[in-house]
C-alpha atoms as a PDB file:
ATOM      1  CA  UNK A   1      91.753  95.652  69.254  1.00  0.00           C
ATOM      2  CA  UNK A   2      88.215  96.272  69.126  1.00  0.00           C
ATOM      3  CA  UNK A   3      86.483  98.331  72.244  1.00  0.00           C
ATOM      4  CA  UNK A   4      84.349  95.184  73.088  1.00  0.00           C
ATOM      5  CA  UNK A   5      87.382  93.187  73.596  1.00  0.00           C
ATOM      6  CA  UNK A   6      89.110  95.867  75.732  1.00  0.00           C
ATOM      7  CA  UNK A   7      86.018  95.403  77.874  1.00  0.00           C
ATOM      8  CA  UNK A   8      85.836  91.278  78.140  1.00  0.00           C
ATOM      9  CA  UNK A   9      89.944  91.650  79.047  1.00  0.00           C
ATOM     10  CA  UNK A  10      89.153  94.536  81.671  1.00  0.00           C
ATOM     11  CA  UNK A  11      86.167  92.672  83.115  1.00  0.00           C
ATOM     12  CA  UNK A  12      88.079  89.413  83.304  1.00  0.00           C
ATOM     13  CA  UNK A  13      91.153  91.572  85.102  1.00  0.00           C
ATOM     14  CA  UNK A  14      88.492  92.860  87.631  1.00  0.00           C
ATOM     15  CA  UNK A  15      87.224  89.149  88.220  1.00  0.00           C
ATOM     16  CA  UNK A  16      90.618  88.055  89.078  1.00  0.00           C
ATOM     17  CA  UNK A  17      91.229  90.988  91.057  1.00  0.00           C
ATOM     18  CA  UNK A  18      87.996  90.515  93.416  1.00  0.00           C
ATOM     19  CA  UNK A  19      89.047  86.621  93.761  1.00  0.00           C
ATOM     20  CA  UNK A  20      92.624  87.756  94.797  1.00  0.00           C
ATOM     21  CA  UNK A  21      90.914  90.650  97.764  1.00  0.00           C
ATOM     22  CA  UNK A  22      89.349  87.670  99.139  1.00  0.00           C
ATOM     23  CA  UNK A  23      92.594  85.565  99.231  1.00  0.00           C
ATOM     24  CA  UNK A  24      94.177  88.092 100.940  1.00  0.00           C
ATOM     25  CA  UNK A  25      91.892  88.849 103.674  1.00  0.00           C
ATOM     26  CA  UNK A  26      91.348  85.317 103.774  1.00  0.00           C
ATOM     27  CA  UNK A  27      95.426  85.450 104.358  1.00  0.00           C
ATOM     28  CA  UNK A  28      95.198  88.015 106.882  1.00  0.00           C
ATOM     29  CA  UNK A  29      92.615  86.594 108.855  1.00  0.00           C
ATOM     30  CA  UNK A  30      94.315  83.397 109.159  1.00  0.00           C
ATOM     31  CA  UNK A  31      97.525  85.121 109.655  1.00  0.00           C
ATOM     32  CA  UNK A  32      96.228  87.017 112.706  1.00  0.00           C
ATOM     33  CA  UNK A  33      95.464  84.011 114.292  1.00  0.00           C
ATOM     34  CA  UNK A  34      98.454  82.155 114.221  1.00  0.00           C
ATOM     35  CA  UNK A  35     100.324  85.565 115.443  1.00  0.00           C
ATOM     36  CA  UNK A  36      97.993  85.603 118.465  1.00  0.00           C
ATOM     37  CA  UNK A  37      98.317  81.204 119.316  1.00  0.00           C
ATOM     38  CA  UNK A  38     101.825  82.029 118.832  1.00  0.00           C
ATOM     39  CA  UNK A  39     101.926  84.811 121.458  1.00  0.00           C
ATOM     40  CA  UNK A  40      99.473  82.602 123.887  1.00  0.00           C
ATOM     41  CA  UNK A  41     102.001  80.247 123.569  1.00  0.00           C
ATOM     42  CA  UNK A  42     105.450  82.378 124.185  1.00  0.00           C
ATOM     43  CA  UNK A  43     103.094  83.444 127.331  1.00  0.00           C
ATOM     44  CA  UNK A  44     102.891  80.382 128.632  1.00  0.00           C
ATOM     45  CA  UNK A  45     106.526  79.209 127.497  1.00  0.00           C
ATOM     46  CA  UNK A  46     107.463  82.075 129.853  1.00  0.00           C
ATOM     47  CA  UNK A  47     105.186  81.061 132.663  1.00  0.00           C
ATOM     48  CA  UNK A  48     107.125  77.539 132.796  1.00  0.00           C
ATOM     49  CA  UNK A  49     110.502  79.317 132.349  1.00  0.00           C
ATOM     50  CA  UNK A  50     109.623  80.716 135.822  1.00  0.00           C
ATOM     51  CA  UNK A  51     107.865  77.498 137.002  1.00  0.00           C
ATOM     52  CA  UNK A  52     111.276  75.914 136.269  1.00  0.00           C
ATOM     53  CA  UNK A  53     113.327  78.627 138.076  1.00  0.00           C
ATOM     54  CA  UNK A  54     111.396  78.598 140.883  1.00  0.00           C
ATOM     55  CA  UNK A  55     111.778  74.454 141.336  1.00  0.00           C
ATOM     56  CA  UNK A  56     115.812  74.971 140.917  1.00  0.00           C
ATOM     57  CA  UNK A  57     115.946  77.647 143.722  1.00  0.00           C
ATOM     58  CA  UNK A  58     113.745  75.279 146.406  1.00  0.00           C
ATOM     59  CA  UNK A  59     115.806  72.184 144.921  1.00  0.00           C
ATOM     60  CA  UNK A  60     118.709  74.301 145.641  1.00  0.00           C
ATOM     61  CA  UNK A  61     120.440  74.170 142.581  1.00  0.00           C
ATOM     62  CA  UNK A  62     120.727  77.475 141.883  1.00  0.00           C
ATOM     63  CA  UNK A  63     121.810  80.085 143.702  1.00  0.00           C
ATOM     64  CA  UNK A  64     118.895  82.072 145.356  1.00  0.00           C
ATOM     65  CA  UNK A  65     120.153  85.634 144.615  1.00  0.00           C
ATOM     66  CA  UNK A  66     119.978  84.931 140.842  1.00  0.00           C
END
């Protein structure tokens, strides 16, 4: 294989390589926000567990120690 060659293949591998960065902080961008709507919504999933709680104690049907 001739030196130039070596060179076009290497170039071409650092191409794909700078394409493949961007994909993957593309990734972890998009990544980060899904982890944070999910955690906005387990927050507010918890807020309505309470919500619901609270309406079966004044309902009286649950017990109001528990």
């Amino acid at each position: 294989m001739s030196d130039s060659l070596v060179l076009e293949m290497l170039r071409a591998i650092r191409g794909d390589l700078s394409g493949i960065k961007a994909d993957i902080i593309e990734l972890k961008e998009r990544v980060g926000l899904v982890e944070g709507q999910t955690a906005s919504i387990s927050r507010r999933l918890d807020r309505v567990g309470g919500d619901v709680e609270q309406i079966k104690r004044r309902l009286e049907l649950v017990d109001a120690s528990t």
